[in-house]
Protein backbone atom coordinates (compact mmCIF):
# COMPACT_ATOMS: atom_id res chain seq x y z
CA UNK A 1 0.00 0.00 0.00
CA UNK A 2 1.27 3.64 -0.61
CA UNK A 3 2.24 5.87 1.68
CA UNK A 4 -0.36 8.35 1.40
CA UNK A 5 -3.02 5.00 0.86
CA UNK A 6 -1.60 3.97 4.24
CA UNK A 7 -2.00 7.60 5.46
CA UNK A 8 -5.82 7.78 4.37
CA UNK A 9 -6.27 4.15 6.32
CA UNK A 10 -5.60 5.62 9.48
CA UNK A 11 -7.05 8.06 9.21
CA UNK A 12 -10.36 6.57 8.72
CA UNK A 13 -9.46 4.21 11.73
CA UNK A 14 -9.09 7.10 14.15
CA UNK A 15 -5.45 6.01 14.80
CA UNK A 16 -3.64 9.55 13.61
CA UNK A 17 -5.96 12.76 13.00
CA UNK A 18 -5.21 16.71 12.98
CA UNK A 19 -8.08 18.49 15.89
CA UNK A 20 -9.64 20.47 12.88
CA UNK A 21 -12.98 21.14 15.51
CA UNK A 22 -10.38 21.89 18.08
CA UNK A 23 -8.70 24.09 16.35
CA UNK A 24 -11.20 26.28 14.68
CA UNK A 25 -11.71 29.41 15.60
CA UNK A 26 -8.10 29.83 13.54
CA UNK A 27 -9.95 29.22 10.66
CA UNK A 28 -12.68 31.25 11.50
CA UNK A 29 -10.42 34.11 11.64
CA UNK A 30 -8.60 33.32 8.82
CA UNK A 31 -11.98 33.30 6.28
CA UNK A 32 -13.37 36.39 8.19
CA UNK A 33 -9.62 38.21 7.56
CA UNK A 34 -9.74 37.08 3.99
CA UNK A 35 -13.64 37.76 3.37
CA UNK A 36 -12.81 41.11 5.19
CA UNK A 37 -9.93 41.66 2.57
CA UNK A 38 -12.21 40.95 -0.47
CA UNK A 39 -15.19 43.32 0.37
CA UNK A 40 -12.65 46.08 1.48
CA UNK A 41 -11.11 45.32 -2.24
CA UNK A 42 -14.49 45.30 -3.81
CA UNK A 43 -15.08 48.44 -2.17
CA UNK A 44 -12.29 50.47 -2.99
CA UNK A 45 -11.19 49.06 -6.23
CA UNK A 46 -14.00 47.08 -7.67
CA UNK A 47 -13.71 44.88 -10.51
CA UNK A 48 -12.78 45.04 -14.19
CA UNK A 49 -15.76 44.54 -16.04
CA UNK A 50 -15.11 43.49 -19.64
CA UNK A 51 -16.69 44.64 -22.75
CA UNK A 52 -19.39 42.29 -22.55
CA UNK A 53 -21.03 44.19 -19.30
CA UNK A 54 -19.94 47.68 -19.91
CA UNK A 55 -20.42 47.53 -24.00
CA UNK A 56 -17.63 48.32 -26.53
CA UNK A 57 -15.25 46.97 -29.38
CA UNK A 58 -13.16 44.08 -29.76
CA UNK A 59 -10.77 44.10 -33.03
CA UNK A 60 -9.14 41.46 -34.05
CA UNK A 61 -5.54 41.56 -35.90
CA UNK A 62 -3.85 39.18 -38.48
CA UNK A 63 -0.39 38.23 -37.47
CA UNK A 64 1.75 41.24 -36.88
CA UNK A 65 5.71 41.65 -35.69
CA UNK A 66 3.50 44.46 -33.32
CA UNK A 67 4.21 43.72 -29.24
CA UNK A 68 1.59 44.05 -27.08
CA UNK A 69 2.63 47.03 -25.98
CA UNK A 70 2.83 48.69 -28.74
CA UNK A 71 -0.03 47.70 -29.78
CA UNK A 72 -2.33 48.79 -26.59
CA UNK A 73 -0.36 52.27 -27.31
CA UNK A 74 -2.07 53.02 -30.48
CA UNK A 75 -5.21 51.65 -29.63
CA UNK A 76 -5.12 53.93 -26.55
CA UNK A 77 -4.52 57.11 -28.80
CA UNK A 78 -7.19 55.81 -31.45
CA UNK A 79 -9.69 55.97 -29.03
CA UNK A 80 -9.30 57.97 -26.21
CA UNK A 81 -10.08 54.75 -24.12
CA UNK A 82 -8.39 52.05 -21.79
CA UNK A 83 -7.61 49.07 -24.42
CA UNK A 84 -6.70 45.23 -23.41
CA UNK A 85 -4.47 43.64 -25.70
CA UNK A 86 -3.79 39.97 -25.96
CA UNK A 87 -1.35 37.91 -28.39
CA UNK A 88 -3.64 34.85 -29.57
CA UNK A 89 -1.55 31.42 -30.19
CA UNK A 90 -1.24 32.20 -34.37
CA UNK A 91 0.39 35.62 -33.47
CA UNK A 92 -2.78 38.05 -34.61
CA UNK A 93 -3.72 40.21 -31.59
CA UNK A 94 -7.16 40.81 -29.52
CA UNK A 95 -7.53 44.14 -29.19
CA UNK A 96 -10.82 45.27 -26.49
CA UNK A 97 -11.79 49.01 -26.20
CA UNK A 98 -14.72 49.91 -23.88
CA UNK A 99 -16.97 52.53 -24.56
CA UNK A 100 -17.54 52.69 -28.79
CA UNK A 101 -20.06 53.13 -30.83
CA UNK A 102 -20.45 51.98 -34.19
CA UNK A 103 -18.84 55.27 -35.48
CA UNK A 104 -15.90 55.48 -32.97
CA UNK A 105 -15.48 51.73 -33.93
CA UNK A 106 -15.18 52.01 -37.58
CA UNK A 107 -12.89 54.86 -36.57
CA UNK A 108 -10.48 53.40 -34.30
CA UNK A 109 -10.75 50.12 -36.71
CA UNK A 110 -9.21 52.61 -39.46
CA UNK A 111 -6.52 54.04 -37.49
CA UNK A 112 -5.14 50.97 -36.16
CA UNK A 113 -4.89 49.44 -39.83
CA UNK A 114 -2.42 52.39 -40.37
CA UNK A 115 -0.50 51.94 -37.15
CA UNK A 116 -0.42 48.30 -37.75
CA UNK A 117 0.47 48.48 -41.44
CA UNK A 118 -2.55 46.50 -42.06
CA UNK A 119 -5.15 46.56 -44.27
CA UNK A 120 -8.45 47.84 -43.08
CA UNK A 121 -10.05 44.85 -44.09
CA UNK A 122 -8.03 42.56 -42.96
CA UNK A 123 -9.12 43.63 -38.84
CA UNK A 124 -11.86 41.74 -37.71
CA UNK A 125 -14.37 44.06 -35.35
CA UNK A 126 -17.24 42.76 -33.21
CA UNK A 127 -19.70 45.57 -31.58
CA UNK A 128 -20.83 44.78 -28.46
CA UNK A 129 -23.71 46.49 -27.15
CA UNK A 130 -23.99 47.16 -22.58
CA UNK A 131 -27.47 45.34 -22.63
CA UNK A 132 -26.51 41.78 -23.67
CA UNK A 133 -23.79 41.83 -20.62
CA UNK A 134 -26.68 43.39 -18.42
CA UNK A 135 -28.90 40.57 -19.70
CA UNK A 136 -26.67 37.90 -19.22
CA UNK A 137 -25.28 39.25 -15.72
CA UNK A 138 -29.30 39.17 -14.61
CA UNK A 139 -29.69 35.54 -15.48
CA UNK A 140 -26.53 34.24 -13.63
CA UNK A 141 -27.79 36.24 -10.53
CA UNK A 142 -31.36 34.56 -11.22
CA UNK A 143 -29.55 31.22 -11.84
CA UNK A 144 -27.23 31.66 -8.74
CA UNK A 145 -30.24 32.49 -6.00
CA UNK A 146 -31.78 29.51 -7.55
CA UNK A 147 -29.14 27.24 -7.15
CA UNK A 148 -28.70 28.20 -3.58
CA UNK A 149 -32.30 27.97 -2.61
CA UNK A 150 -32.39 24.12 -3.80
CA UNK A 151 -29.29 23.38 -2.07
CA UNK A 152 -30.67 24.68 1.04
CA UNK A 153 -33.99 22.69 0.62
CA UNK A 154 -32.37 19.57 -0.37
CA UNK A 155 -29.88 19.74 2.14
CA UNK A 156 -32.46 20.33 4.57
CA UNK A 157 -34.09 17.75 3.46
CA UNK A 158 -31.27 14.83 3.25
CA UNK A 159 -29.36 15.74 5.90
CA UNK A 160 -30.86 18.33 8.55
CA UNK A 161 -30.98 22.77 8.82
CA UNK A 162 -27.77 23.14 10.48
CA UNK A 163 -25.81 21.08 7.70
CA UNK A 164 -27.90 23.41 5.33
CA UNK A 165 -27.05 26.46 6.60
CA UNK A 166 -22.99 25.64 7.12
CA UNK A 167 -23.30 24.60 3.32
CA UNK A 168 -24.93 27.75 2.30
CA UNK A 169 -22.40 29.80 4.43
CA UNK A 170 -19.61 27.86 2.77
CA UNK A 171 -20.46 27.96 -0.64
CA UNK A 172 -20.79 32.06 0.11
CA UNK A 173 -17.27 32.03 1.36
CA UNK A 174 -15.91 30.59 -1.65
CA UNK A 175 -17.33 33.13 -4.27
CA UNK A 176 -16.24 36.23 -1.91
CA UNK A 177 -12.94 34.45 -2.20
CA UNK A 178 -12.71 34.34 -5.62
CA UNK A 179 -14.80 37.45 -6.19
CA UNK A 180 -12.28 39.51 -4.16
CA UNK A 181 -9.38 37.87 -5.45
CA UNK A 182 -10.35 39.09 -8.82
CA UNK A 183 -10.63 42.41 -7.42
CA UNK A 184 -7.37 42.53 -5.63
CA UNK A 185 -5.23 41.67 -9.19
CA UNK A 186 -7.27 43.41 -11.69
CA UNK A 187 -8.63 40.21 -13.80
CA UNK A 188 -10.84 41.44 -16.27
CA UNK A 189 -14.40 39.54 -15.31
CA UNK A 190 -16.04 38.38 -18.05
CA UNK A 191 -19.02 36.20 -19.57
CA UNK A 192 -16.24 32.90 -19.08
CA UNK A 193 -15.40 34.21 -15.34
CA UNK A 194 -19.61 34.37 -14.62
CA UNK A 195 -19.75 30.74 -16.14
CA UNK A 196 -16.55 29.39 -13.78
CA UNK A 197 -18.45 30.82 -10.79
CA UNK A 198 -21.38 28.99 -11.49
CA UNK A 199 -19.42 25.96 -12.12
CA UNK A 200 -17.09 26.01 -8.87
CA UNK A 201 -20.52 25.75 -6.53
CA UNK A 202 -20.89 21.99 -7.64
CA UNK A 203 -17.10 21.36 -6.93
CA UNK A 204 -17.52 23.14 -3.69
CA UNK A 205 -20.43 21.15 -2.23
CA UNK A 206 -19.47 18.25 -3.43
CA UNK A 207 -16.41 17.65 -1.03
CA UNK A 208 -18.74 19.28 1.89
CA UNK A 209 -22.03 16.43 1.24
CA UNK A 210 -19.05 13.95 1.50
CA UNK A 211 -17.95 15.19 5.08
CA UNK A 212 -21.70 15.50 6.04
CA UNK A 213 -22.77 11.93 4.28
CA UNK A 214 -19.84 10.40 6.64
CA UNK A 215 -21.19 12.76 10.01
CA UNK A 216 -24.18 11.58 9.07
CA UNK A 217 -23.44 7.98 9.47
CA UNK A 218 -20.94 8.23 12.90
CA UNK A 219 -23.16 10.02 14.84
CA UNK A 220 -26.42 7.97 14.49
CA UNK A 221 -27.77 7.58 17.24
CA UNK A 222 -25.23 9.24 19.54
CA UNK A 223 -26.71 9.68 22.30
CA UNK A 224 -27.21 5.90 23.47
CA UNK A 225 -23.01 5.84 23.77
CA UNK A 226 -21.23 7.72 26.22
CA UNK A 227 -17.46 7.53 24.55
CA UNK A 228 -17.48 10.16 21.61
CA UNK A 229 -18.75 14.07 22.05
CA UNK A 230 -20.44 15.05 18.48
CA UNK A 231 -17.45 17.69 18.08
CA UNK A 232 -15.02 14.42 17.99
CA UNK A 233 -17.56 12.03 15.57
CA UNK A 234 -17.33 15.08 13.22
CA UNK A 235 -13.14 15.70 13.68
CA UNK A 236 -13.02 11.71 12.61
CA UNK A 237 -15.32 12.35 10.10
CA UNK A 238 -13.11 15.15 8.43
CA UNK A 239 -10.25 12.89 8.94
CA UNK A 240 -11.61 10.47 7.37
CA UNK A 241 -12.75 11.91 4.21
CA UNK A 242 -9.65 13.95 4.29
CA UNK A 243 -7.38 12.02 1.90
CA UNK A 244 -10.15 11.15 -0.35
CA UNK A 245 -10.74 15.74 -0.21
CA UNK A 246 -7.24 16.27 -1.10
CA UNK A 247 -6.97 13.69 -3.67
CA UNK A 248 -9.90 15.37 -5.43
CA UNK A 249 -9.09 18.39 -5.54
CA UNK A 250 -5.66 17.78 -6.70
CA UNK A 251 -6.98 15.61 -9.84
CA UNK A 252 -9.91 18.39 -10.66
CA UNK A 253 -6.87 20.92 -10.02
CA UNK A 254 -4.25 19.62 -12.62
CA UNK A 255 -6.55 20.10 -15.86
CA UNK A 256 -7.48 23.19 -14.29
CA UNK A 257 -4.18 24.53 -14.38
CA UNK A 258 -3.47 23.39 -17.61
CA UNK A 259 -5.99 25.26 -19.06
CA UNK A 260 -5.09 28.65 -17.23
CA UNK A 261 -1.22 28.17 -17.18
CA UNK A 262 -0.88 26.11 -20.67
CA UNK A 263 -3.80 27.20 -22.58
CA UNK A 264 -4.17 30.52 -21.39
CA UNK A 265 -0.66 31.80 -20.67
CA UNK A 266 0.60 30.41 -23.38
CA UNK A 267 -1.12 30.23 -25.99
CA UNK A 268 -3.67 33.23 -25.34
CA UNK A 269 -6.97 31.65 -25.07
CA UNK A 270 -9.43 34.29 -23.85
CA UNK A 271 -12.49 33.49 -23.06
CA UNK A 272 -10.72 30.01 -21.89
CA UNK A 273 -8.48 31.81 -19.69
CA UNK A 274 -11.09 33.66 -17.90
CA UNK A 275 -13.32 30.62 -17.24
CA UNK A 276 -10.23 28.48 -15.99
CA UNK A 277 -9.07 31.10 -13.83
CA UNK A 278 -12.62 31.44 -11.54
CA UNK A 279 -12.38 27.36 -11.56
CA UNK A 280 -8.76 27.38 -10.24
CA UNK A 281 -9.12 29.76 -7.84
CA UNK A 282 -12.60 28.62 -6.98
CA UNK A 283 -12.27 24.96 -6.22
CA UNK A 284 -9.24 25.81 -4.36
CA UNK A 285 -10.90 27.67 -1.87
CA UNK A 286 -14.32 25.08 -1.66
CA UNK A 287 -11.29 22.26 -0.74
CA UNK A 288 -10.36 25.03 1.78
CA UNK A 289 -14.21 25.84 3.49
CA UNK A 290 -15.68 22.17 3.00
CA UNK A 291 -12.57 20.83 6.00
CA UNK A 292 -12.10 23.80 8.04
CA UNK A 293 -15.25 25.70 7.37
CA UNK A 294 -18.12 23.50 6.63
CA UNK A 295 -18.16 20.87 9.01
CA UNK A 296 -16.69 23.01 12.17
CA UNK A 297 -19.48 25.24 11.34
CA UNK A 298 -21.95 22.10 11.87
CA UNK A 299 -20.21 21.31 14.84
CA UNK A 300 -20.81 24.57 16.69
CA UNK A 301 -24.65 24.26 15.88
CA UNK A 302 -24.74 20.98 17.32
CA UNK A 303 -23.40 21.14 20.40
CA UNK A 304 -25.74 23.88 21.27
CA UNK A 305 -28.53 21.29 21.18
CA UNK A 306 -29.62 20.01 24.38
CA UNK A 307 -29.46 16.43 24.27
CA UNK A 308 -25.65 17.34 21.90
CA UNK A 309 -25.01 19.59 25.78
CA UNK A 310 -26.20 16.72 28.00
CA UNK A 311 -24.08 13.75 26.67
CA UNK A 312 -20.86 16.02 26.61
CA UNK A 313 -21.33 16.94 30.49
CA UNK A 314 -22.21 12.77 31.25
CA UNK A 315 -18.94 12.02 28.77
CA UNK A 316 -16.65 14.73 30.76
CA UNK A 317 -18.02 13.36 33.87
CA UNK A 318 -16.75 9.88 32.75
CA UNK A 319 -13.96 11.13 32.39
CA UNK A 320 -12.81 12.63 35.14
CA UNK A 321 -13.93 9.84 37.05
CA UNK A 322 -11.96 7.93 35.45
CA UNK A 323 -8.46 10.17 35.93
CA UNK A 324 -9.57 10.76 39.19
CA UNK A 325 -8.85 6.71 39.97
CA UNK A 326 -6.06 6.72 37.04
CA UNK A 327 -7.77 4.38 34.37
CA UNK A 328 -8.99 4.81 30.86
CA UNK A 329 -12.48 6.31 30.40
CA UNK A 330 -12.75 2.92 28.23
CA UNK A 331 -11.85 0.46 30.75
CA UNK A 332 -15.08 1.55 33.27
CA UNK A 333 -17.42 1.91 30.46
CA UNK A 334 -17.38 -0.70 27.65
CA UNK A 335 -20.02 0.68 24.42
CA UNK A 336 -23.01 -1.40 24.64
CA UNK A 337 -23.92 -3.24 21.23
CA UNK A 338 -26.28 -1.08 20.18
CA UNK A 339 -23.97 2.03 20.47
CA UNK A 340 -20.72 0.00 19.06
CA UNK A 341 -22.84 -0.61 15.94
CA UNK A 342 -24.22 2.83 15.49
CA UNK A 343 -20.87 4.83 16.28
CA UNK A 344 -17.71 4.20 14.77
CA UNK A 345 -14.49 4.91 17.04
CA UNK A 346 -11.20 3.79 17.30
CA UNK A 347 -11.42 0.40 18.15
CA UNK A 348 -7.79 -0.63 18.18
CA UNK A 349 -7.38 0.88 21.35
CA UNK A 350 -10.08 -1.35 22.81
CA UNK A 351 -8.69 -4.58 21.30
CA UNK A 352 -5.25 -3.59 23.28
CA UNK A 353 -7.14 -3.37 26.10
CA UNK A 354 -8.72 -7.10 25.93
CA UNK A 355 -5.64 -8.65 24.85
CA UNK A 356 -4.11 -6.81 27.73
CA UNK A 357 -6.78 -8.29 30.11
CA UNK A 358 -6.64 -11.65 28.21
């Protein structure tokens, strides 16, 4: 068995584990310090809306010895306007200008054939009017409240309200995340960066139903054992799935990558670049709220429950009884059948114990 095969074994077994529940409230802080950063950036800088939500030009070059640079320069002085330039993979540029009409278009379109050396003909222009990006912005905010109102309900439904809210919360997380992070480095948002957002949610609740499906199923019944607190069933549940999280992310990551790093850096893929870049970014920080975020969050809402508050005070009260007369809080209480089947725990440590007493 591999290393990390071996790794994700024991963890399942409750054997090794990191406190995630214990440790929490670092996390806390750390989302609430980064969610604080993105709204502060989204506040004071905003974000680059592209031509399709703000209206304009976009003129398209055959190949030319032209740098970027250069290029952005005369389109600047054509217009009177802010251009984006990009070098496609065959050499011929992307050239955006916000702001044109059809006159100002066939204008700047004329201008930059004589900068270029180019004929007029040969550029490529494509008007794009502020109402189809208005349009299409409307429907991904219709599609996005939508998406998050069934995932509450079903949620709700499968599981129980506190797993739906921590969800919801979650999945909020992640697109202030990427939202702000956009906002902090300029990225030009575009119809491709609505699209990724949209897309990311599934990633992101995917790995966060698979932590719940496994909390689910540890802490069944769990108040007919007195040996694991709900905070604990839900730390091995994390654990558990933890490998399995990583493992995921890393294979939806890789193609990911390729496609921003490879296919957008390199060879100048727009509209590709600008839907990778929301889905790298995106499921990134879902891998990040489903294990510290998610499940902690589900935790907390527990435990405020009163039969959740009554078995921790009789399992802390087992346990000091059993320091107090220095034994294991295992040796005076054995799980009775019904619990052992409805709880998993680390067993091994029991097994010790009998062939110890054996």
């Amino acid at each position: 068995m591999s290393k990390l095969g071996d790794l994700g074994a024991r963890l399942h077994r409750g054997e090794v584990g990191y406190d995630f529940i214990g440790n929490r409230k670092i996390w806390y802080g750390l989302s609430i310090l980064i969610t604080i950063t993105a709204i502060v950036a989204l506040a004071v800088r905003g974000l680059n809306m592209g031509i399709e939500f703000q209206g304009g030009a976009v003129f398209t070059t055959p190949k030319s010895e032209v740098s970027v640079s250069q290029a952005q320069e005369y389109a600047e002085e054509a217009s009177g306007h802010d251009a984006i330039v990009q070098q496609l993979g065959n050499g011929s540029l992307r050239i955006q200008v916000g702001g044109l009409d059809t006159a100002q278009s066939d204008q700047v379109r004329s201008e930059l054939a004589k900068d270029l050396n180019v004929a007029e003909d040969k550029i490529a222009a494509e008007l794009v009017g502020p109402s189809w990006g208005e349009q299409i912005a409307n429907k991904a905010w219709t599609g996005l409240a939508v998406f998050m109102i069934l995932v509450v309900i079903y949620l709700a439904i499968a599981f129980e309200w506190r797993m739906a809210v921590a969800a919801l919360i979650a999945l909020i997380h992640d697109l202030t995340i990427t939202v702000g992070i956009y906002s902090l480095v300029g990225f030009e948002v575009t119809v491709g960066t609505v699209i990724g957002l949209l897309t990311i949610l599934g990633y992101s609740l995917y790995d966060t139903v698979v932590v719940f499906d496994s909390l689910k199923e540890q802490t069944k019944d769990i108040t007919k054992q007195t040996r694991f607190t709900y905070s604990e069933l839900a730390n091995r549940s994390i654990n558990g799935t933890l490998v399995r999280s990583i493992n995921t992310t890393v294979v939806a990551l890789l193609p990911v990558a390729g496609l921003l790093f490879i296919g957008g850096g390199v060879l100048g893929a727009g509209m590709l670049n600008d839907i990778s870049l929301s889905l790298f970014v995106g499921l990134a920080a879902g891998a990040y709220s489903s294990i510290f975020i998610a499940t902690p969050l589900v935790a907390d809402l527990k435990e405020r429950e009163p039969s959740i508050k009554a078995l921790r005070k009789r399992i802390e009260a087992k346990r000091a009884s059993a320091a107090a007369k220095g034994e294991s809080a295992d040796d005076t209480d054995a799980l009775s059948v019904e619990a052992e089947t409805a709880v998993v725990g680390p067993r091994s440590s029991r097994r010790g114990t009998q062939e110890h007493r054996g």
